[in-house]
PDB file of N, CA and C in Angstrom:
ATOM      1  N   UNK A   1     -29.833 -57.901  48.324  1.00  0.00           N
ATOM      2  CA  UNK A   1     -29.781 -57.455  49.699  1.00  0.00           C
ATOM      3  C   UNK A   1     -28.543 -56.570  49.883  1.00  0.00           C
ATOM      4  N   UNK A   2     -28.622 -55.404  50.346  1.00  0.00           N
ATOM      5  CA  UNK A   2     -27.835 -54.688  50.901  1.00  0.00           C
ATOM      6  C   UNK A   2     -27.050 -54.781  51.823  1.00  0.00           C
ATOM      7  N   UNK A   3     -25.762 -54.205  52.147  1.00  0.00           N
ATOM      8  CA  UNK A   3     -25.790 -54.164  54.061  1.00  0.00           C
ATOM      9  C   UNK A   3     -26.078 -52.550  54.031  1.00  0.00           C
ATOM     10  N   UNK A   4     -25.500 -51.924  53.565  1.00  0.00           N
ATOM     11  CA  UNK A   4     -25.880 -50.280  54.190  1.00  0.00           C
ATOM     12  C   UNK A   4     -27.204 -49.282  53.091  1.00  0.00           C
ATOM     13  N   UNK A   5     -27.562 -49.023  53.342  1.00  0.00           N
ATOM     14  CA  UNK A   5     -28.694 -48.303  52.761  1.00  0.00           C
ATOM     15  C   UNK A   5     -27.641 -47.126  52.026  1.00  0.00           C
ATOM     16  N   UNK A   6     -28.390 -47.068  50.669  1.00  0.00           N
ATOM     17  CA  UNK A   6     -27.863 -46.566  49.350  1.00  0.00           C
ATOM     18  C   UNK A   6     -26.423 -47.469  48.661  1.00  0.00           C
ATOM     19  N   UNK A   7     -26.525 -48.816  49.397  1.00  0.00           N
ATOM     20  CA  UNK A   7     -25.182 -48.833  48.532  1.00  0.00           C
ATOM     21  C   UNK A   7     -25.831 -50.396  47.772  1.00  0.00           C
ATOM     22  N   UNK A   8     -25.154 -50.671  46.650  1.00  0.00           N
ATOM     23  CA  UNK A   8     -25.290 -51.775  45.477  1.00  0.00           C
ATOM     24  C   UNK A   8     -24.842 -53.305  45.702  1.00  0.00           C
ATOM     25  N   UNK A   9     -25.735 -53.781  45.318  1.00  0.00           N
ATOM     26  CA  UNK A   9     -25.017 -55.698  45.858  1.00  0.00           C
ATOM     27  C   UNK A   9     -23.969 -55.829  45.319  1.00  0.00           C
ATOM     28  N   UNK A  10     -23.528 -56.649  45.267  1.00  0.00           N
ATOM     29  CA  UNK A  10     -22.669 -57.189  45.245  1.00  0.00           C
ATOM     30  C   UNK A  10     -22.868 -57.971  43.789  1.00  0.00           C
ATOM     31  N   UNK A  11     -23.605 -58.187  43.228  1.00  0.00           N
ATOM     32  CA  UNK A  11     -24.450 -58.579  41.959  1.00  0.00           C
ATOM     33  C   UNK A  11     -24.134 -57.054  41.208  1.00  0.00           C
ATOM     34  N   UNK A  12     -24.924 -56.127  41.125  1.00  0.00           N
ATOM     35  CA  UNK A  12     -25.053 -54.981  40.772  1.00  0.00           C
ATOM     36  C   UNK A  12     -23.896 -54.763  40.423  1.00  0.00           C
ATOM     37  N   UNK A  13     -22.530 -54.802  41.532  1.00  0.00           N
ATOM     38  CA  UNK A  13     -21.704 -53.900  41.411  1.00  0.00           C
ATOM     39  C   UNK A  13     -20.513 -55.052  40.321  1.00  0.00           C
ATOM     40  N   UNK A  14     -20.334 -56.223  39.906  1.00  0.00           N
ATOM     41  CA  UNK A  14     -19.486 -56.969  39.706  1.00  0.00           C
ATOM     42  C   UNK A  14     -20.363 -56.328  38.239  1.00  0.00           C
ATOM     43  N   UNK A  15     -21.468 -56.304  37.513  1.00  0.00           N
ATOM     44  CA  UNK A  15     -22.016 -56.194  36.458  1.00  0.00           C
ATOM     45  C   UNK A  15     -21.428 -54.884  36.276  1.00  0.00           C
ATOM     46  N   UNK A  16     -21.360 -53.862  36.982  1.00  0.00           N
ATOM     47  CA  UNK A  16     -21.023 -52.682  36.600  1.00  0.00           C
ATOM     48  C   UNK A  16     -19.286 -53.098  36.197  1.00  0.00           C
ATOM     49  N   UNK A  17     -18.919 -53.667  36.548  1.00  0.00           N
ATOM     50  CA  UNK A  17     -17.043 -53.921  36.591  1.00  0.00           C
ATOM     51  C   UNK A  17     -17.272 -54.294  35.108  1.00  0.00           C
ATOM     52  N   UNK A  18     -18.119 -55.367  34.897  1.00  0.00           N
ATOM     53  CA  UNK A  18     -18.188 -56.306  33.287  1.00  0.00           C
ATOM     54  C   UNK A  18     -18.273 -55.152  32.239  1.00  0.00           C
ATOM     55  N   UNK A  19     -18.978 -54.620  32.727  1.00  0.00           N
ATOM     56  CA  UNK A  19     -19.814 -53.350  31.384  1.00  0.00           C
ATOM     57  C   UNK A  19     -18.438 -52.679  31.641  1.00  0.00           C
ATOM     58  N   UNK A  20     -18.231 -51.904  32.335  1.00  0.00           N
ATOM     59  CA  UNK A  20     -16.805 -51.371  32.563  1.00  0.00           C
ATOM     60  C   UNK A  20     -15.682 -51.938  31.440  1.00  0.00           C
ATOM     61  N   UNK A  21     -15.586 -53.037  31.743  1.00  0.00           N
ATOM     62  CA  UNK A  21     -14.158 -53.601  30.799  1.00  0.00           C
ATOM     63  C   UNK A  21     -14.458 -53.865  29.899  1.00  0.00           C
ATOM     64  N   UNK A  22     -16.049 -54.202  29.738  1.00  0.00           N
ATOM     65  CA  UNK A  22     -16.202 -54.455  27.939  1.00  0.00           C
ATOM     66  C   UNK A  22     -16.444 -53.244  26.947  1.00  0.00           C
ATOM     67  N   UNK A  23     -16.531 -51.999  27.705  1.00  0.00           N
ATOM     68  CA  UNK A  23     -16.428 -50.611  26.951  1.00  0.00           C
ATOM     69  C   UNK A  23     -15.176 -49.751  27.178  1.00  0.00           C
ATOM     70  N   UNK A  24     -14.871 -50.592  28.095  1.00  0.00           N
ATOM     71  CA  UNK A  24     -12.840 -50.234  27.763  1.00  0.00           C
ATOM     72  C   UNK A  24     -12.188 -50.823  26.932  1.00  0.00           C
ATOM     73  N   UNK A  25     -12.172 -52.130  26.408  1.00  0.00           N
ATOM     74  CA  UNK A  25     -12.138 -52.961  25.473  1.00  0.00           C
ATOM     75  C   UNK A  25     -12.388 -52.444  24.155  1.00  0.00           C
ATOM     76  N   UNK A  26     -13.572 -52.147  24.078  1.00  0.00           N
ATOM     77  CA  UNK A  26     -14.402 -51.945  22.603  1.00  0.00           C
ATOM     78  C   UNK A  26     -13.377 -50.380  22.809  1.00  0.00           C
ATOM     79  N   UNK A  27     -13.146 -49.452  23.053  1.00  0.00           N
ATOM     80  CA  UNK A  27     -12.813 -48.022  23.250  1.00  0.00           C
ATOM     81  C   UNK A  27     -11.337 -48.137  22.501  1.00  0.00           C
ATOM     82  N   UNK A  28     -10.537 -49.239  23.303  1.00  0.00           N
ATOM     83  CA  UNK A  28      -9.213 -49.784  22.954  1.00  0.00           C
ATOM     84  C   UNK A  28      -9.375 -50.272  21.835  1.00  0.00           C
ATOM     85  N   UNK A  29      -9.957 -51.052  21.151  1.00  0.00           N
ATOM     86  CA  UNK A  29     -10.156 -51.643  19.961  1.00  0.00           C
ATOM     87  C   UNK A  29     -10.222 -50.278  18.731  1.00  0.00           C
ATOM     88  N   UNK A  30     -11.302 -49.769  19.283  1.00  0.00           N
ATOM     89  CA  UNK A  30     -11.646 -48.630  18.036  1.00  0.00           C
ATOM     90  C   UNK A  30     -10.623 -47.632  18.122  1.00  0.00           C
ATOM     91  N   UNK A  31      -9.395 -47.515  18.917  1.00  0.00           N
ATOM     92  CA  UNK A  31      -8.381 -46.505  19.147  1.00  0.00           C
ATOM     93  C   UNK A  31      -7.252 -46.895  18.119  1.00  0.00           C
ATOM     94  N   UNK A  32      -7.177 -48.452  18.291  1.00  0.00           N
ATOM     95  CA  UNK A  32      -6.222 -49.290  17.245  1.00  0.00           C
ATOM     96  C   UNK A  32      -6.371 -49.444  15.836  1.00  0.00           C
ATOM     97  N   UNK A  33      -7.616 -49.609  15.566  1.00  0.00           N
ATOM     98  CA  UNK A  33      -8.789 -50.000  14.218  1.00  0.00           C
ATOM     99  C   UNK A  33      -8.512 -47.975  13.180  1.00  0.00           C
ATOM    100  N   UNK A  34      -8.458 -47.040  14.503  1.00  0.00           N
ATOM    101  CA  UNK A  34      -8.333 -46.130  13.270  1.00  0.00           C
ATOM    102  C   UNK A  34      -7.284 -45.419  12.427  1.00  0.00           C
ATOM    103  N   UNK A  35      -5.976 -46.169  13.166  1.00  0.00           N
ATOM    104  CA  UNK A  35      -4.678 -45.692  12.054  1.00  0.00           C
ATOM    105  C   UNK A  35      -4.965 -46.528  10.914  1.00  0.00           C
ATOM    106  N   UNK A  36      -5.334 -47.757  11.171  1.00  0.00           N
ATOM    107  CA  UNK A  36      -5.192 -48.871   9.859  1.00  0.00           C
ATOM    108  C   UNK A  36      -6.530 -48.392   9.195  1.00  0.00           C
ATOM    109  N   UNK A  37      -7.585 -47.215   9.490  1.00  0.00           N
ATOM    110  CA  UNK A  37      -8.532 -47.023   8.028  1.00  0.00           C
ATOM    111  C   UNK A  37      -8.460 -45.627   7.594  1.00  0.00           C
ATOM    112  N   UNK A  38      -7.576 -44.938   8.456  1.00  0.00           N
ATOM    113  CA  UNK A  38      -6.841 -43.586   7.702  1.00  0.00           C
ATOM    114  C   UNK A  38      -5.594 -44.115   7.021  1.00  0.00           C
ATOM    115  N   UNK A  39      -5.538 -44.706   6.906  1.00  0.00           N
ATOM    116  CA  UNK A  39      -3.525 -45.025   6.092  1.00  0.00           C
ATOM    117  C   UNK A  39      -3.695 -44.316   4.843  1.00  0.00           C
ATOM    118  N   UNK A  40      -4.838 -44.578   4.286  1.00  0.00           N
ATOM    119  CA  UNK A  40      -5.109 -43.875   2.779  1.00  0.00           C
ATOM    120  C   UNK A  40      -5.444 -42.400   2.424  1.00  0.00           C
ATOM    121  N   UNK A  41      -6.003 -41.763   3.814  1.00  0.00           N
ATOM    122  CA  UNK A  41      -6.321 -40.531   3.805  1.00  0.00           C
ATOM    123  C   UNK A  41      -4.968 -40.052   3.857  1.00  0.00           C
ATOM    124  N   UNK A  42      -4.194 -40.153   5.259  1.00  0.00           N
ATOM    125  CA  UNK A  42      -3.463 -39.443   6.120  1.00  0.00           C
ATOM    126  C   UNK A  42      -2.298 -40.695   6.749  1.00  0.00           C
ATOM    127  N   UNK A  43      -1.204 -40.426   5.918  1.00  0.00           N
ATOM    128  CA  UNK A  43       0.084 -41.452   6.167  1.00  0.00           C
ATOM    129  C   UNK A  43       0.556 -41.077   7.588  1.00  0.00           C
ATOM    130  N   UNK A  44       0.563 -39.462   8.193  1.00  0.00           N
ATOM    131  CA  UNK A  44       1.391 -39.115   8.965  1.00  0.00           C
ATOM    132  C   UNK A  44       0.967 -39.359  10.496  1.00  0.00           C
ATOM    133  N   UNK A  45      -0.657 -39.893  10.267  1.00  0.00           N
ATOM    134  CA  UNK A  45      -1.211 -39.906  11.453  1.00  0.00           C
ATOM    135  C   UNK A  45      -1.236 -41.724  11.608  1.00  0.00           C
ATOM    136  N   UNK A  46      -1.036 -42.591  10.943  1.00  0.00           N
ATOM    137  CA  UNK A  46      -0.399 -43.685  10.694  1.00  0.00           C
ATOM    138  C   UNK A  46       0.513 -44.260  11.071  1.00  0.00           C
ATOM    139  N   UNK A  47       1.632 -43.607  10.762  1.00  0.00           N
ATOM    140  CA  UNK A  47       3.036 -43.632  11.275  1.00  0.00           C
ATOM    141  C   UNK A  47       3.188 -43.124  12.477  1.00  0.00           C
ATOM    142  N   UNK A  48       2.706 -41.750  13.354  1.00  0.00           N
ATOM    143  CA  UNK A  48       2.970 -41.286  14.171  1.00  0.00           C
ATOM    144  C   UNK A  48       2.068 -42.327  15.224  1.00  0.00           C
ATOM    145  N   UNK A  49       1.004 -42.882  15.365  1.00  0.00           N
ATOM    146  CA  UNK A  49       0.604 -43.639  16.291  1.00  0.00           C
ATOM    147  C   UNK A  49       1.602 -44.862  16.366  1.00  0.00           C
ATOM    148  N   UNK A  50       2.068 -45.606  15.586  1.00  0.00           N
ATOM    149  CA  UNK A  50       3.212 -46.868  15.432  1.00  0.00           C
ATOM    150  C   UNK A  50       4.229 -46.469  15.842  1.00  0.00           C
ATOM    151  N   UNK A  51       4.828 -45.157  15.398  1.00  0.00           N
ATOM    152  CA  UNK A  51       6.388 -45.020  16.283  1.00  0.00           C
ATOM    153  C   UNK A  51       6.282 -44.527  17.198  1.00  0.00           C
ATOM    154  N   UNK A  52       4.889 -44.187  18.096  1.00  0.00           N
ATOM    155  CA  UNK A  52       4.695 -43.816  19.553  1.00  0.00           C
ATOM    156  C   UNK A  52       4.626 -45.288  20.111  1.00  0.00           C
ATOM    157  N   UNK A  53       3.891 -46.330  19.344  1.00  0.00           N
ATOM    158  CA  UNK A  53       3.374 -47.217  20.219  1.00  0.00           C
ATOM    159  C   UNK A  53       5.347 -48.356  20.675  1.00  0.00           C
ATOM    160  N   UNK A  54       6.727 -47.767  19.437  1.00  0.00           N
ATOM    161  CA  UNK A  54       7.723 -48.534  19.262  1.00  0.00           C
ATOM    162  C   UNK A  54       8.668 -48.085  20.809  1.00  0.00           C
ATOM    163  N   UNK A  55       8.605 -46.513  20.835  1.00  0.00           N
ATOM    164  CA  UNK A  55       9.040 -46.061  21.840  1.00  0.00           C
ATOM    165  C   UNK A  55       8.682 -46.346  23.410  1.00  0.00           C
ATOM    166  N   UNK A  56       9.643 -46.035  24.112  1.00  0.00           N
ATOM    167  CA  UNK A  56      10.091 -46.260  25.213  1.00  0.00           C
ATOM    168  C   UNK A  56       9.386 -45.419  26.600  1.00  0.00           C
ATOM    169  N   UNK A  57       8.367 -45.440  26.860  1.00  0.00           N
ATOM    170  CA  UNK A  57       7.683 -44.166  27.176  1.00  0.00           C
ATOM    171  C   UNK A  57       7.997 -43.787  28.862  1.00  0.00           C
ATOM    172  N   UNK A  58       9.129 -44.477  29.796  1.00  0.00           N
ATOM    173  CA  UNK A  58       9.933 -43.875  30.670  1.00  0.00           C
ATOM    174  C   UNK A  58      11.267 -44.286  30.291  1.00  0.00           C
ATOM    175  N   UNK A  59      12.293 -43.544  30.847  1.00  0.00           N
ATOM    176  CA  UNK A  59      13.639 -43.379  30.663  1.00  0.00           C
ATOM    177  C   UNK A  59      13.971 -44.381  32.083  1.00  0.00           C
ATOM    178  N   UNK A  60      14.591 -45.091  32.815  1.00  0.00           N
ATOM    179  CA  UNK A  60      15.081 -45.815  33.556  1.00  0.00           C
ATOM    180  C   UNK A  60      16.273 -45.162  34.611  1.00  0.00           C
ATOM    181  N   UNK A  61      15.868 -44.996  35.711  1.00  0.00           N
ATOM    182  CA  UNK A  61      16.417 -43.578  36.389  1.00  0.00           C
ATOM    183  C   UNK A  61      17.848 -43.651  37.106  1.00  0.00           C
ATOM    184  N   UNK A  62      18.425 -43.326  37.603  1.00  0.00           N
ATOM    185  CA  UNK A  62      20.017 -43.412  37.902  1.00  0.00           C
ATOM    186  C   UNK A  62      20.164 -44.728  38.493  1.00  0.00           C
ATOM    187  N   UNK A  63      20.903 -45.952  38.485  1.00  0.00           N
ATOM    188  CA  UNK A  63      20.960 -46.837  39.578  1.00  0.00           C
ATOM    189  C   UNK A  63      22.295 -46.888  40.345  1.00  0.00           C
ATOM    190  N   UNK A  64      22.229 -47.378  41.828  1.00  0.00           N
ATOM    191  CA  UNK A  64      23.122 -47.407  42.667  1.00  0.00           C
ATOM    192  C   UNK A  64      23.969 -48.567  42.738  1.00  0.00           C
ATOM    193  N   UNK A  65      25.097 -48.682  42.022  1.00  0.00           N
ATOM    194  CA  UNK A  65      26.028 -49.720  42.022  1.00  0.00           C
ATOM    195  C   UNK A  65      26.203 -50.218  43.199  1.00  0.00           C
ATOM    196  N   UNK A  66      27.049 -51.937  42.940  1.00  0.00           N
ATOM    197  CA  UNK A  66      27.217 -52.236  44.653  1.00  0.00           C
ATOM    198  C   UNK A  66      28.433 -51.812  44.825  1.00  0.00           C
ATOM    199  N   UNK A  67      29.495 -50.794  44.078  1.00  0.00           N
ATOM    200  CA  UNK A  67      30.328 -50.301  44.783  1.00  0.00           C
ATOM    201  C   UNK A  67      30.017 -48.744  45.286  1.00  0.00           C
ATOM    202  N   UNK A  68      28.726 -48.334  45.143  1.00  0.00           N
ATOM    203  CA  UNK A  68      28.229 -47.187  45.526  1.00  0.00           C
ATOM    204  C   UNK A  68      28.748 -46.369  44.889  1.00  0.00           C
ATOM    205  N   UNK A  69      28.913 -46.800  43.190  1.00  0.00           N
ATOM    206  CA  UNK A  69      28.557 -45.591  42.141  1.00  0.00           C
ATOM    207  C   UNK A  69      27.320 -45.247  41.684  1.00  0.00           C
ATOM    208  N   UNK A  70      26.999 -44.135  41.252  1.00  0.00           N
ATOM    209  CA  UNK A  70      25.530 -44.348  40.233  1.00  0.00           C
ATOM    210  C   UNK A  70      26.065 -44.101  39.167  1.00  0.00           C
ATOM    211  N   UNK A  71      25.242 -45.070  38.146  1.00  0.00           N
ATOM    212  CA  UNK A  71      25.305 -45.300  36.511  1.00  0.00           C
ATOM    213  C   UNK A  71      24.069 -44.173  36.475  1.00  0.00           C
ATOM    214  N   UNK A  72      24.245 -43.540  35.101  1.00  0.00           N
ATOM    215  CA  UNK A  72      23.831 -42.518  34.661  1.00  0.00           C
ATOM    216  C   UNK A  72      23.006 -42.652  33.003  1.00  0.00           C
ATOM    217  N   UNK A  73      24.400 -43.395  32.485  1.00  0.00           N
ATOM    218  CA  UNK A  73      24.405 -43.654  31.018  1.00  0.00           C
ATOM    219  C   UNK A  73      23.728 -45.234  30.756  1.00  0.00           C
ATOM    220  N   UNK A  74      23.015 -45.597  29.660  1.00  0.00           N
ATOM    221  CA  UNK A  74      22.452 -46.604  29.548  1.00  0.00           C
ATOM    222  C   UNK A  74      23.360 -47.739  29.870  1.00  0.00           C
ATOM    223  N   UNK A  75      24.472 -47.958  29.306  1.00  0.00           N
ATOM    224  CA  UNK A  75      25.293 -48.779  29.481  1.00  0.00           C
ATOM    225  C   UNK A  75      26.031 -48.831  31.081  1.00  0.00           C
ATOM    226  N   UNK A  76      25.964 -48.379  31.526  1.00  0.00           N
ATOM    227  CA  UNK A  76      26.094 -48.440  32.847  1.00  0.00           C
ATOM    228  C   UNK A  76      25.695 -49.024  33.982  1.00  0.00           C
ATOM    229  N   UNK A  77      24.360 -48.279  33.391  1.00  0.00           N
ATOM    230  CA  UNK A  77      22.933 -49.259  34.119  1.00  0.00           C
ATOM    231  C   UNK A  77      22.983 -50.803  33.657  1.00  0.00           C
ATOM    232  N   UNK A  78      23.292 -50.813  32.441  1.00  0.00           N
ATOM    233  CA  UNK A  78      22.955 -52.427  32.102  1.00  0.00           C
ATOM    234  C   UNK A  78      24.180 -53.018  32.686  1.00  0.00           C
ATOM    235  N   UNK A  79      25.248 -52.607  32.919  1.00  0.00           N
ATOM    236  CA  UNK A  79      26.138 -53.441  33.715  1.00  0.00           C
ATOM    237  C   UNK A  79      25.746 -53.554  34.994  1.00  0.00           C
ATOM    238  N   UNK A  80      25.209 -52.279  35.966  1.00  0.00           N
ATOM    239  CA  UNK A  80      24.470 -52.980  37.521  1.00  0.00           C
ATOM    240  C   UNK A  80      23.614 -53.583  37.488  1.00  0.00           C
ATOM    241  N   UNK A  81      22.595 -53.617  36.219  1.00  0.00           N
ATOM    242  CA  UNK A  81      21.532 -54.532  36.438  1.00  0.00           C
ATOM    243  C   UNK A  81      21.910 -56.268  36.205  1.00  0.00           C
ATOM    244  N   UNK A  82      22.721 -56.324  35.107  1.00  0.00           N
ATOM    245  CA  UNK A  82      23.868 -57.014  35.001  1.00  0.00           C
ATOM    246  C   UNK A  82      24.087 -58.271  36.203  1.00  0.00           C
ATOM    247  N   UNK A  83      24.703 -56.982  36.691  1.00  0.00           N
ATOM    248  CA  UNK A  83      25.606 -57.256  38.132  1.00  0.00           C
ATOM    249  C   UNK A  83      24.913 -57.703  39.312  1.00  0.00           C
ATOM    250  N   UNK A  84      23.179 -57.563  39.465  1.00  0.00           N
ATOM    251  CA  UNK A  84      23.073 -57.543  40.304  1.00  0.00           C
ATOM    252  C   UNK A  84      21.735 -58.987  40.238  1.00  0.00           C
ATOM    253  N   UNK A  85      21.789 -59.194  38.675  1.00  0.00           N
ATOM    254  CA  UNK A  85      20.684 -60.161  38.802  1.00  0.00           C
ATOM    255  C   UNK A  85      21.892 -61.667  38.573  1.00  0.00           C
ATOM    256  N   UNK A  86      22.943 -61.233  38.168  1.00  0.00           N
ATOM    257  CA  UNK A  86      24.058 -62.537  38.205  1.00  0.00           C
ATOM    258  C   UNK A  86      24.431 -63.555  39.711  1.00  0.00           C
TER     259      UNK A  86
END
């Protein structure tokens, strides 16, 4: 049963979510599965997926000290963050 004409139950639409994540899943799986069966072809495409997956993929952006400096430098930051979860 519907409520508005052209749109999907509520049944319909939770099945579409399932199929959804289980071919995002399987997609993710086979993305992981193909450095480890090239290793023998192609070392560089091997390595380059692993030291993408080691890295840091945002930088952590200026923070505002509570004496109303901003830290800039990593170590900086880790002293306000430091500072502010103590």
């Amino acid at each position: 049963m519907t409520r508005k004409k052209g749109q999907v139950t509520q049944e319909e639409y939770r099945g579409l979510i399932r199929s959804c994540r289980e071919e995002t899943g399987k997609a993710k799986d086979r993305l992981e599965l193909r450095p480890t069966t090239v290793v023998r072809d192609n070392q560089k495409c091997y390595y380059e997926y692993f030291n993408n997956k080691k890295r840091a993929k945002e930088n952590l952006h200026p923070l505002l000290g509570a004496g109303g400096n901003i830290a800039n430098k990593h170590k900086g930051k880790a002293k306000v963050l430091n500072a502010f979860f103590v």
